[in-house]
C-alpha atoms as a PDB file:
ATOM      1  CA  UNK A   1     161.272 106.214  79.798  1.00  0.00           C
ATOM      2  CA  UNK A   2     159.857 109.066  82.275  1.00  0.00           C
ATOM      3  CA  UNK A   3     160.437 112.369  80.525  1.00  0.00           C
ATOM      4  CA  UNK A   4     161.838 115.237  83.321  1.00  0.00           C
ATOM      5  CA  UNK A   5     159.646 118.002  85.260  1.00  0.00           C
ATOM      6  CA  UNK A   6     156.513 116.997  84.194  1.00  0.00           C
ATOM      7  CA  UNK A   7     153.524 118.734  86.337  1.00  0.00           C
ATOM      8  CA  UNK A   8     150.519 120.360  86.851  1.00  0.00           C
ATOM      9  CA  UNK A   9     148.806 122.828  89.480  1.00  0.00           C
ATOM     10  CA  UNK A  10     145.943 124.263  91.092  1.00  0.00           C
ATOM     11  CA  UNK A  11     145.364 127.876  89.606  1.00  0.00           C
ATOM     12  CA  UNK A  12     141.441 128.655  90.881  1.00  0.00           C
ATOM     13  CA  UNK A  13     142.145 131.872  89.529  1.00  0.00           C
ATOM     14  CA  UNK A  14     143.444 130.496  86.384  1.00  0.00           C
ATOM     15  CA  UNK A  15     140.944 128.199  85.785  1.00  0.00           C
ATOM     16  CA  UNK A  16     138.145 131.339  86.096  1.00  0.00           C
ATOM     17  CA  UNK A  17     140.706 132.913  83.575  1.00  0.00           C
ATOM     18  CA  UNK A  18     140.122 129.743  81.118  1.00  0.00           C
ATOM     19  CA  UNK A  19     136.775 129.802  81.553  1.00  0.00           C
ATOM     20  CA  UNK A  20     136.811 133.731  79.839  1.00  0.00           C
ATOM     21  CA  UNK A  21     137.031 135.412  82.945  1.00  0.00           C
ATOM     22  CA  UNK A  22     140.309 136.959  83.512  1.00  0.00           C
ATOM     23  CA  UNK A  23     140.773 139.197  86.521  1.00  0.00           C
ATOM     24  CA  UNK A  24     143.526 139.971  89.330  1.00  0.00           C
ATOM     25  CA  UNK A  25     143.610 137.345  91.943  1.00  0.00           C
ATOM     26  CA  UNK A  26     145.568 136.817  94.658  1.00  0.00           C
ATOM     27  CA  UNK A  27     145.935 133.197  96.740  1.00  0.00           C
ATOM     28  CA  UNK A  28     143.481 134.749  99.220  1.00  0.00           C
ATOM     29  CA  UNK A  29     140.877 135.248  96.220  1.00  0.00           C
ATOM     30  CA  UNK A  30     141.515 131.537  95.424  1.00  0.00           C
ATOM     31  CA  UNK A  31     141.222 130.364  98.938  1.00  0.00           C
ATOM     32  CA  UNK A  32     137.844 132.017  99.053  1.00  0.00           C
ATOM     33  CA  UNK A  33     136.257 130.754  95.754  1.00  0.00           C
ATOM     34  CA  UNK A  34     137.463 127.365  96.639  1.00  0.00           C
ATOM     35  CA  UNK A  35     135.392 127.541 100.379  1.00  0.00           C
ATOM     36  CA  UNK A  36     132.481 128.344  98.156  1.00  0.00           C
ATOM     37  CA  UNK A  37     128.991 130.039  99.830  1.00  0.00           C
ATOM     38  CA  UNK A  38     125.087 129.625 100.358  1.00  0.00           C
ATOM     39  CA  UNK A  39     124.466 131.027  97.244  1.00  0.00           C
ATOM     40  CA  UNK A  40     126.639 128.473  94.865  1.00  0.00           C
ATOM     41  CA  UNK A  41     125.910 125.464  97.013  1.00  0.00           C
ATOM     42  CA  UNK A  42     122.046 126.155  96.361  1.00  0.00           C
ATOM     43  CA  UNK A  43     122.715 126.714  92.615  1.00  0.00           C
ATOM     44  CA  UNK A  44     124.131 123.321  92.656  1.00  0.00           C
ATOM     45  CA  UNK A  45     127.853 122.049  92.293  1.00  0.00           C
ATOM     46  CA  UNK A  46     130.349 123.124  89.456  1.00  0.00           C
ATOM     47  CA  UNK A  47     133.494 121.373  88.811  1.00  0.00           C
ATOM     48  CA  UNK A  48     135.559 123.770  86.610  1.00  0.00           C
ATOM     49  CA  UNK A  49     139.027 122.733  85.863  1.00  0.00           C
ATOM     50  CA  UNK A  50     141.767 124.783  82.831  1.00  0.00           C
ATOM     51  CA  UNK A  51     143.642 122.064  81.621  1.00  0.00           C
ATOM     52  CA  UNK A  52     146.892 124.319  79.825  1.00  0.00           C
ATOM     53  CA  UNK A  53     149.606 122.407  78.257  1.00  0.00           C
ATOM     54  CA  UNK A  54     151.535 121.853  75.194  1.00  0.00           C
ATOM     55  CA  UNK A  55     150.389 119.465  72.390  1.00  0.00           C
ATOM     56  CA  UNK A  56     152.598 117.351  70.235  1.00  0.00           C
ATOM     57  CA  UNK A  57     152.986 119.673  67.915  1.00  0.00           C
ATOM     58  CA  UNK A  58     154.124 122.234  70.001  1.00  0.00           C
ATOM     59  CA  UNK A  59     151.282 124.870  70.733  1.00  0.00           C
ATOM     60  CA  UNK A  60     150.370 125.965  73.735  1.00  0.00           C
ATOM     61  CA  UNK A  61     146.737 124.725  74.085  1.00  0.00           C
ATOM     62  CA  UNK A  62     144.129 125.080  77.157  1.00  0.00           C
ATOM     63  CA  UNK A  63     141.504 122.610  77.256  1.00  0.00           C
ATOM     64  CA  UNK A  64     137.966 123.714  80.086  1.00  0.00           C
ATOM     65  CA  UNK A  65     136.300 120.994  81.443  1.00  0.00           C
ATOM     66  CA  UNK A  66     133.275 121.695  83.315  1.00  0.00           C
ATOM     67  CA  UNK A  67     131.782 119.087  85.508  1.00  0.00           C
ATOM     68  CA  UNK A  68     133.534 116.780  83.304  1.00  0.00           C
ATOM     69  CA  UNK A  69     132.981 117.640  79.789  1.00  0.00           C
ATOM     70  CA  UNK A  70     135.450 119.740  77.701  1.00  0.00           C
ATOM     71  CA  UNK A  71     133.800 122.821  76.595  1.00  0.00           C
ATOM     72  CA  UNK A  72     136.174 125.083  75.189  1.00  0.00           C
ATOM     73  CA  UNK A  73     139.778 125.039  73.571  1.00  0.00           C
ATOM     74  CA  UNK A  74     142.240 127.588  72.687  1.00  0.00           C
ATOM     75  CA  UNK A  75     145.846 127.640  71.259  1.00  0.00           C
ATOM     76  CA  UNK A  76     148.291 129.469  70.011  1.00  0.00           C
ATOM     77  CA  UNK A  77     148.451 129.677  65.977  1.00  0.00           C
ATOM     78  CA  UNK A  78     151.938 128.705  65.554  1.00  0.00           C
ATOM     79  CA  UNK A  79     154.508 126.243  67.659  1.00  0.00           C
ATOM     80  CA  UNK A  80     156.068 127.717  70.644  1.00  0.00           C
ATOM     81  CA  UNK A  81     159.967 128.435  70.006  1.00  0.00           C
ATOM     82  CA  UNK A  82     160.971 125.962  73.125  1.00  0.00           C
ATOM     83  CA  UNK A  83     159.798 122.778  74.536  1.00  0.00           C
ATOM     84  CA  UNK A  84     158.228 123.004  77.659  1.00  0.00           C
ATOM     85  CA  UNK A  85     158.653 119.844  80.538  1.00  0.00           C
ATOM     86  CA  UNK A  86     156.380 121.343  83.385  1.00  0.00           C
ATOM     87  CA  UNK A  87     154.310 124.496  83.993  1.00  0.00           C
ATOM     88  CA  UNK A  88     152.936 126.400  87.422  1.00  0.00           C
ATOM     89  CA  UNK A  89     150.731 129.009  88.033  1.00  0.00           C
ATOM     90  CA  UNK A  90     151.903 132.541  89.405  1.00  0.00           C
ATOM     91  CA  UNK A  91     149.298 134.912  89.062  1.00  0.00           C
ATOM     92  CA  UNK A  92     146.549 136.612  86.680  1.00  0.00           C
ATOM     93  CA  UNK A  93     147.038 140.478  86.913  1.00  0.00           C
ATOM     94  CA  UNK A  94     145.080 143.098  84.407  1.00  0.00           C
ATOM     95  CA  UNK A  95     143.830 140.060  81.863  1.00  0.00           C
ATOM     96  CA  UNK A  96     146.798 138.531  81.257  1.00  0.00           C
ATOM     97  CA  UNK A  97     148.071 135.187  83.061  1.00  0.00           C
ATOM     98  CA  UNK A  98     151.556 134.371  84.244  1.00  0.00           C
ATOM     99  CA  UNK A  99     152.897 130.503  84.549  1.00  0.00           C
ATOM    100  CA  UNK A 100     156.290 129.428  85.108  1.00  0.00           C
ATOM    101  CA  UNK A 101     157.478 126.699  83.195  1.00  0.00           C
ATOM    102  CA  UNK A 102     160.296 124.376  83.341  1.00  0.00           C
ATOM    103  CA  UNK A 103     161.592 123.526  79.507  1.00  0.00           C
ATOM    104  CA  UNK A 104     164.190 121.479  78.166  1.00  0.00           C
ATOM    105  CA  UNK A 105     166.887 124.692  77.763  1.00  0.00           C
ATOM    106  CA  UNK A 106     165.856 126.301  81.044  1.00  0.00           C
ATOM    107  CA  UNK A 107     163.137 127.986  82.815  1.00  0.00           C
ATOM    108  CA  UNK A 108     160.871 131.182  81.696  1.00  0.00           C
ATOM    109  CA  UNK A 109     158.392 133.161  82.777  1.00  0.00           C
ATOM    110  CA  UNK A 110     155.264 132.687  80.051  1.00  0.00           C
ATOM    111  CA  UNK A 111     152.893 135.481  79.689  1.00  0.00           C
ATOM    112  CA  UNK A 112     149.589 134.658  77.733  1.00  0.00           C
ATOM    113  CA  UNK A 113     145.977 136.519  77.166  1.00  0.00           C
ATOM    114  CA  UNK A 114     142.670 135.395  75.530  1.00  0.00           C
ATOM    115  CA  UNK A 115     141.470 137.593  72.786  1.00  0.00           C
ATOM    116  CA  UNK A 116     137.716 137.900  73.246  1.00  0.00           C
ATOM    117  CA  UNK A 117     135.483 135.916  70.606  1.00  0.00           C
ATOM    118  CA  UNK A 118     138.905 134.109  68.913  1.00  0.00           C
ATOM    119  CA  UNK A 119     139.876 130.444  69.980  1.00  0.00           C
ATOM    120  CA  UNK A 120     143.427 132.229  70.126  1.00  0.00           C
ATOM    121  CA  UNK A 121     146.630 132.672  72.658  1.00  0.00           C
ATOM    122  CA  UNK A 122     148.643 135.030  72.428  1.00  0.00           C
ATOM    123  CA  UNK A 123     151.939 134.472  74.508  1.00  0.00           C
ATOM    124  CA  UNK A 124     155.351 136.006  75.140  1.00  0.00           C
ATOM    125  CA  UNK A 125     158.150 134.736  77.577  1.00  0.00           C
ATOM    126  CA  UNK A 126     161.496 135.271  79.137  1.00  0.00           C
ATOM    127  CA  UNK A 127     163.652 133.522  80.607  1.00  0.00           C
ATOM    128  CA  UNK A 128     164.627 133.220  84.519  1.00  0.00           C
ATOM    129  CA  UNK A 129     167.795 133.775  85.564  1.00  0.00           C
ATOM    130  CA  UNK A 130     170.116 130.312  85.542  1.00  0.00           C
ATOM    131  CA  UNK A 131     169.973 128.047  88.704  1.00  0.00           C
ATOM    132  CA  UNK A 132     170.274 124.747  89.346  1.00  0.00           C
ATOM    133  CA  UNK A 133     166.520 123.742  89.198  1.00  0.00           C
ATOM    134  CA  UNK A 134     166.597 119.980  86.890  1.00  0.00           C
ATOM    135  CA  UNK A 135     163.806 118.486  88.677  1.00  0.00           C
ATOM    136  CA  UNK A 136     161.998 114.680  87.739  1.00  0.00           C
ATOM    137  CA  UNK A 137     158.586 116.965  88.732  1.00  0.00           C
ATOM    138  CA  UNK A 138     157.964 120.543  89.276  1.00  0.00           C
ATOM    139  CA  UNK A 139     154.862 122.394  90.351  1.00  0.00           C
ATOM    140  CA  UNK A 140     154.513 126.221  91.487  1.00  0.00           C
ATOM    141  CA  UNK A 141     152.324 127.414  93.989  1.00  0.00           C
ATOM    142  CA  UNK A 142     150.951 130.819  93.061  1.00  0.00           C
ATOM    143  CA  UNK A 143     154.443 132.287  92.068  1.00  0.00           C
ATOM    144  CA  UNK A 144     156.151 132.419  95.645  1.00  0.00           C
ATOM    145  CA  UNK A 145     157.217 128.835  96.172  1.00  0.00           C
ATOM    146  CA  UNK A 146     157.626 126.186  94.071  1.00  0.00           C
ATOM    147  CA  UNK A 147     158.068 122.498  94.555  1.00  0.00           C
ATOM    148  CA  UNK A 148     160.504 119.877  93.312  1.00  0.00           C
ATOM    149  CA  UNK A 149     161.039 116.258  93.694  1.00  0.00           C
ATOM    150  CA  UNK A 150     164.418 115.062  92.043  1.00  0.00           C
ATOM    151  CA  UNK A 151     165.314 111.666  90.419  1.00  0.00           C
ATOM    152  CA  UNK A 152     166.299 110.475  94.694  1.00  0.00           C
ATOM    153  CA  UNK A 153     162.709 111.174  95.744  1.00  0.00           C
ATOM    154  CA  UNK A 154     163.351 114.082  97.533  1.00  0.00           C
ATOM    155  CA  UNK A 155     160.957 116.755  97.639  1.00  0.00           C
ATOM    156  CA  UNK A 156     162.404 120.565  97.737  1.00  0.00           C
ATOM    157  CA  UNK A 157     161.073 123.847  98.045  1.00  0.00           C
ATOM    158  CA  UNK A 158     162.241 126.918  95.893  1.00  0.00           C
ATOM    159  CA  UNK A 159     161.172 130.680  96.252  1.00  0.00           C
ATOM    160  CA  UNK A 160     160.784 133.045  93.133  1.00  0.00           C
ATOM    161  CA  UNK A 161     162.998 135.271  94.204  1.00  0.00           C
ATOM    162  CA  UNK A 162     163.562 139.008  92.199  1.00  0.00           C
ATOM    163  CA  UNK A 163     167.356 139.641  92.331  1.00  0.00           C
ATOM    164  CA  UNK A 164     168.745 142.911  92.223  1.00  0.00           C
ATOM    165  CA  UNK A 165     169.234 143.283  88.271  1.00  0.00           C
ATOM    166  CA  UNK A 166     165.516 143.058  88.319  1.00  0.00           C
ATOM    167  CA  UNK A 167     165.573 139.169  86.590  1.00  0.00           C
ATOM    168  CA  UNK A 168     163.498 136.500  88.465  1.00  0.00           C
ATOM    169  CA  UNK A 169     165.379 132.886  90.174  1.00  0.00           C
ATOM    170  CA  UNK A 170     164.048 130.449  91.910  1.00  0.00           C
ATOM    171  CA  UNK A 171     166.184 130.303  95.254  1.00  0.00           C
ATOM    172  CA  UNK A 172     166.877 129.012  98.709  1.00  0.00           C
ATOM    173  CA  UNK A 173     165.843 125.406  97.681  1.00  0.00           C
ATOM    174  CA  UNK A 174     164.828 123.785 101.316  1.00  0.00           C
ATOM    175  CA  UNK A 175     164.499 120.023 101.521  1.00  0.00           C
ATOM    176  CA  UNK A 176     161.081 118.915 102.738  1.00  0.00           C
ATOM    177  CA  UNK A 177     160.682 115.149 102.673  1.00  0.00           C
ATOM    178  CA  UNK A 178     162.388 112.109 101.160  1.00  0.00           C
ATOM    179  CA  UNK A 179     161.352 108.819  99.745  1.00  0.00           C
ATOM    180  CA  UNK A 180     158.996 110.136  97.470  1.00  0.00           C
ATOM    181  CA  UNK A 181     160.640 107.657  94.455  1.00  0.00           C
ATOM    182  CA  UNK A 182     158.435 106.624  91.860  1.00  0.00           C
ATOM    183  CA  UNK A 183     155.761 109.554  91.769  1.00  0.00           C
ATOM    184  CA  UNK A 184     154.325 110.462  88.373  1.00  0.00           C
ATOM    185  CA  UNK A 185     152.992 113.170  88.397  1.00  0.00           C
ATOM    186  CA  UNK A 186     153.008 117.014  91.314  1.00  0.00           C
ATOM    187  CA  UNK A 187     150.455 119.485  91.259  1.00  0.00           C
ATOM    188  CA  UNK A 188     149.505 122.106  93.847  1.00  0.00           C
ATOM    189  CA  UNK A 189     146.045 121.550  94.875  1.00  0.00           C
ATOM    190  CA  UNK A 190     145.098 124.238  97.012  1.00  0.00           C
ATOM    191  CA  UNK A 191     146.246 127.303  99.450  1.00  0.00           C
ATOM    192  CA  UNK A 192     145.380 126.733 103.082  1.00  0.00           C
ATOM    193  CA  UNK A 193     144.690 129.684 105.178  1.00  0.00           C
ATOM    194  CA  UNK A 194     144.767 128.633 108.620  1.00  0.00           C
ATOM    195  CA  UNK A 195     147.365 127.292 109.494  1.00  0.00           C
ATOM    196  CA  UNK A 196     149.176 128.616 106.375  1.00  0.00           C
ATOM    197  CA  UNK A 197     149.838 125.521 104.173  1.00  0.00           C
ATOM    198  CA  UNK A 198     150.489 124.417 100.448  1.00  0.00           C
ATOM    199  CA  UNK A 199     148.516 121.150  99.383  1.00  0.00           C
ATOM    200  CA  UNK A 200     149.347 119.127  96.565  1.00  0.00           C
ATOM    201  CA  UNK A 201     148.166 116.174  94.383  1.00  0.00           C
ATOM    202  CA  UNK A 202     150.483 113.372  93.520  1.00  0.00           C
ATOM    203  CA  UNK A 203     150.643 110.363  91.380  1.00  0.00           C
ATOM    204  CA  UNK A 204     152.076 107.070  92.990  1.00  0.00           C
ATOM    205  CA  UNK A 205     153.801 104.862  90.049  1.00  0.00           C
ATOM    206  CA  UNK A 206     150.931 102.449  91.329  1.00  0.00           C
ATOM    207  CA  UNK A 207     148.545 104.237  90.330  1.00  0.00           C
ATOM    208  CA  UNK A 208     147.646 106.041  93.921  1.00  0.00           C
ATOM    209  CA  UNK A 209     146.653 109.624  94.288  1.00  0.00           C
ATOM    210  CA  UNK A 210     147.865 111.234  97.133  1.00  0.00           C
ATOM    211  CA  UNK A 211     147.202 114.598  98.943  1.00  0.00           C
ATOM    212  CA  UNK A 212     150.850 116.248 100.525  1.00  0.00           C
ATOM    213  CA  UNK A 213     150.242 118.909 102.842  1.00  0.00           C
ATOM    214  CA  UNK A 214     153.598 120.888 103.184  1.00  0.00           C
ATOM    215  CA  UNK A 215     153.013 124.042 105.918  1.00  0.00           C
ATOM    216  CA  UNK A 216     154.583 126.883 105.391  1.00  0.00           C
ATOM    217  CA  UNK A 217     156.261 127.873 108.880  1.00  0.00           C
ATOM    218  CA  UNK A 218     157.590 123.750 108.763  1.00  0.00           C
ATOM    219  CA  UNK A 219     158.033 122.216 105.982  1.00  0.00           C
ATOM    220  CA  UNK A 220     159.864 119.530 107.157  1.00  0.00           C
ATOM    221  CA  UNK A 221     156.438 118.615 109.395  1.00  0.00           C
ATOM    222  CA  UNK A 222     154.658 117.607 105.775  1.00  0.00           C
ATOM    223  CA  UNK A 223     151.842 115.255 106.007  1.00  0.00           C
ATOM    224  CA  UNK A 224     150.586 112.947 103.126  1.00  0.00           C
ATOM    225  CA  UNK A 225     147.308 111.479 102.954  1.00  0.00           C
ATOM    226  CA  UNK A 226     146.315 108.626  99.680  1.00  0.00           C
ATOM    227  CA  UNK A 227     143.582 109.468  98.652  1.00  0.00           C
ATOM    228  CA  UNK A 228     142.439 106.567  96.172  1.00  0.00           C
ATOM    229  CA  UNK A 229     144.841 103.515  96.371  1.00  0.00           C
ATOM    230  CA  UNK A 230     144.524 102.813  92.713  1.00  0.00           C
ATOM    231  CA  UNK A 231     143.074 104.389  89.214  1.00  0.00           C
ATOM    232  CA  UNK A 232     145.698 106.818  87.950  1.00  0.00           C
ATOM    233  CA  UNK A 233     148.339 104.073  86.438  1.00  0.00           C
ATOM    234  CA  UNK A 234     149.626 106.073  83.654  1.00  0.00           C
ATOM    235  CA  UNK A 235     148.684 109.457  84.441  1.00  0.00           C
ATOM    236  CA  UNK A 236     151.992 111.692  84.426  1.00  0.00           C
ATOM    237  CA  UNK A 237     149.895 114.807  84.046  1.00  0.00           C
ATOM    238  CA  UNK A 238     147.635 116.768  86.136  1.00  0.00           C
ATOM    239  CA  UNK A 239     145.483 120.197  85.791  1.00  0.00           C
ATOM    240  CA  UNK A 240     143.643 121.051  89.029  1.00  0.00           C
ATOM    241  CA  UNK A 241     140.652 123.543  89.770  1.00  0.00           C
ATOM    242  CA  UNK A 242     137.496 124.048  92.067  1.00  0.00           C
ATOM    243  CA  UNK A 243     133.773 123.002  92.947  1.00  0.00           C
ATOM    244  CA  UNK A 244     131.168 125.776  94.148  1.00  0.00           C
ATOM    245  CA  UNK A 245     129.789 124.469  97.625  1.00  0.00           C
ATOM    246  CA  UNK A 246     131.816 123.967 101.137  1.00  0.00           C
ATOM    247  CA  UNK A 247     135.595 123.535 100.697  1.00  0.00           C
ATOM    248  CA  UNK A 248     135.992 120.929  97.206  1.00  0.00           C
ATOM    249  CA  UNK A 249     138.338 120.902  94.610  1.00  0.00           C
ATOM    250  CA  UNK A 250     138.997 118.999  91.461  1.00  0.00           C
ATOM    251  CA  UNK A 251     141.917 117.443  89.632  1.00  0.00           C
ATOM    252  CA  UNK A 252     142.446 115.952  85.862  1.00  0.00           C
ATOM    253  CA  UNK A 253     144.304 113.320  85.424  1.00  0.00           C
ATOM    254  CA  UNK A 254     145.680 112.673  82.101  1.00  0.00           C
ATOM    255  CA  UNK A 255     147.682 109.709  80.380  1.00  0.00           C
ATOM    256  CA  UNK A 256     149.304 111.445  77.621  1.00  0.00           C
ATOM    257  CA  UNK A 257     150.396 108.124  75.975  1.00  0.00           C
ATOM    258  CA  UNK A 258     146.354 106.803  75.609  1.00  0.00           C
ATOM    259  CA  UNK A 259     145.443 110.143  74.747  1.00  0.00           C
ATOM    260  CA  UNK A 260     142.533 109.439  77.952  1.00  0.00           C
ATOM    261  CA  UNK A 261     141.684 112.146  81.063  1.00  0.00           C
ATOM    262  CA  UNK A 262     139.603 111.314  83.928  1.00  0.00           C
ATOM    263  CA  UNK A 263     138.387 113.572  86.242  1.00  0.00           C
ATOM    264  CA  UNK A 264     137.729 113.000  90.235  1.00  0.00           C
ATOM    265  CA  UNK A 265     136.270 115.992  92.917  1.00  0.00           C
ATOM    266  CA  UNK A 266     137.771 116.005  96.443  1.00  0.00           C
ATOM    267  CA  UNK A 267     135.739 116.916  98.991  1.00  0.00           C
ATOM    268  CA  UNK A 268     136.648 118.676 102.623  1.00  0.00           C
ATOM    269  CA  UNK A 269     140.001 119.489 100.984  1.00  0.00           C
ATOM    270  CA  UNK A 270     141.555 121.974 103.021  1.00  0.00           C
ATOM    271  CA  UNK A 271     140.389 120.377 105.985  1.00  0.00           C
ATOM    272  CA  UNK A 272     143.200 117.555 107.084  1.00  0.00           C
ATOM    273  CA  UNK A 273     139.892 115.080 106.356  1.00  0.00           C
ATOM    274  CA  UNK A 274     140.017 114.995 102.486  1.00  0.00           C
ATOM    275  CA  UNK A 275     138.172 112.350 100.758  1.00  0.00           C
ATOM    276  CA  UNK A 276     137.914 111.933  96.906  1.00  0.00           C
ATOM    277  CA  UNK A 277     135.532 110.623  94.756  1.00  0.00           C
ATOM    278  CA  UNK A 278     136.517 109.105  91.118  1.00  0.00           C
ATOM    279  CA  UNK A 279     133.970 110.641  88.200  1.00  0.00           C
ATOM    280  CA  UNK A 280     135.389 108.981  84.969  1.00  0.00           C
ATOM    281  CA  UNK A 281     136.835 109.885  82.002  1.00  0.00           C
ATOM    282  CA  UNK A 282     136.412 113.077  80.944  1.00  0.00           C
ATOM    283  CA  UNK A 283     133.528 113.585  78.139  1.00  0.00           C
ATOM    284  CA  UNK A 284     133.900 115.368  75.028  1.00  0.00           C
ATOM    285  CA  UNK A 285     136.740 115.433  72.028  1.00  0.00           C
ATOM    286  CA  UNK A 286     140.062 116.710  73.304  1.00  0.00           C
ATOM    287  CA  UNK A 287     143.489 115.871  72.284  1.00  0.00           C
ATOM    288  CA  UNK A 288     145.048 115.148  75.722  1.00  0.00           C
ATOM    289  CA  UNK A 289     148.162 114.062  73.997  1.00  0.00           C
ATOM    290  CA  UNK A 290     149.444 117.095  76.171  1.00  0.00           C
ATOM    291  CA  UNK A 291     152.905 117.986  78.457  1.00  0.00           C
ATOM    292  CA  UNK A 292     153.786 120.654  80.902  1.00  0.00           C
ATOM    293  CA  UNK A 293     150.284 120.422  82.241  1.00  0.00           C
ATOM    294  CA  UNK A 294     148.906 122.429  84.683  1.00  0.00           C
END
């Protein structure tokens, strides 16, 4: 049975942040480190992707894979108090990370920092303001919209909207596309800058990965592109993140239920040309028994 609102997203600021370098960032910020320069591409490519979710026994963990090895894990010490079903990125301001997350008795706003030299997080949350966000998959897309695709296959986008009393809603839900039945997993996969655009990475209950380009002035004008017909059967989770060099990106895949992640790099990704290359499973002991990935 597919559990609800399971996603993942592209945070290139967050995944810096896993990698023990929190700092403000803005989508611009990401949009830059994602295009890369002279200096990276001629230290060769890195592939850095934070894989955050929670485990089966309820702590919030973040896994770093670089260039397809885990290299670092941190959790929190105890269980969180709620069960989360999907998380999204919003921001990282001042060392601590935001993420939005969908959970099975609402939706809250999930604060978290690293201590330095401690395998630790330490996180607080609150809760939105009640809507009518159920979604089968959720991603956000650096905290001003968000994306949903409900049991019909019909893909919707919210905005985080701050309401008067000062709480935080997602609000005026827009329909995109339809006939998106049968995806697995959502993810945002990148900010485009020119023409203004949200990408994202889906799962295909066949096993395809596919890039959706959504712009921002028309939606309803979204473009999907499949990127590899088959190799992600199973995967209902995703955690995206970068590559130094000329426009490249990379995505996680994980299949909760084998406990198995793979991880592929997408080149010219921003471009309307992407092409994606398959690397493998993901080296390196990890539990990737993990939900609410982003």
């Amino acid at each position: 049975m597919r559990s609800r609102a399971r996603s993942t997203l592209l945070s290139l600021a967050l995944t810096s942040a896993l990698a023990g370098t929190l700092a403000a960032a803005t989508p611009a910020s990401a949009e830059q480190s994602l295009r890369g320069g002279a200096a990276s591409a001629r230290a060769g490519q890195v592939c850095k992707s934070g894989v955050l979710g929670q485990d089966t026994a309820g702590h919030l963990t973040q896994h770093v894979v670089r260039n397809g090895r885990m290299i670092g894990t941190r959790r929190t010490t105890a269980p969180l108090p709620f069960t989360i079903t999907a998380l999204g990125y919003v921001d990282v301001r001042d060392g601590m990370a935001r993420v939005s997350a969908t959970t099975t008795d609402g939706t809250r706003m999930i604060r978290f920092t690293e201590p330095r030299r401690r395998p630790v997080l330490r996180v607080t949350a609150r809760r939105l303001a009640p809507q009518r966000l159920s979604p089968a998959l959720f991603t956000d897309a650096y905290g001003y919209y968000a994306y949903t695709v409900d049991d019909a296959g019909v893909l919707h986008r919210w905005t985080l909207t701050q309401r008067r009393d000062g709480s935080l809603a997602y609000a005026r839900r827009l329909r995109v596309a339809g006939g998106l039945q049968g995806l697995t997993a959502l993810t945002t996969a990148a900010l485009r800058a020119a023409p203004r655009a949200d990408l994202l990475y889906a799962v295909t209950a066949r096993g395809a990965l596919r890039l959706l380009t959504v712009p921002h002035a028309k939606p309803r004008t979204m473009r999907a592109k499949t990127l590899k017909r088959r190799g992600y059967a199973g995967v209902t989770e995703l955690a995206s993140g970068f590559c130094t060099g000329d426009d490249r990106g990379a995505v996680v895949a994980l299949d909760p239920v084998a406990g198995t992640a793979t991880w592929t790099v997408v080149s010219r990704l921003t471009s309307g040309r992407a092409v994606a290359r398959a690397k493998g499973e993901v080296r390196g002991r990890a539990d990737w028994r993990l939900h609410g990935v982003i």
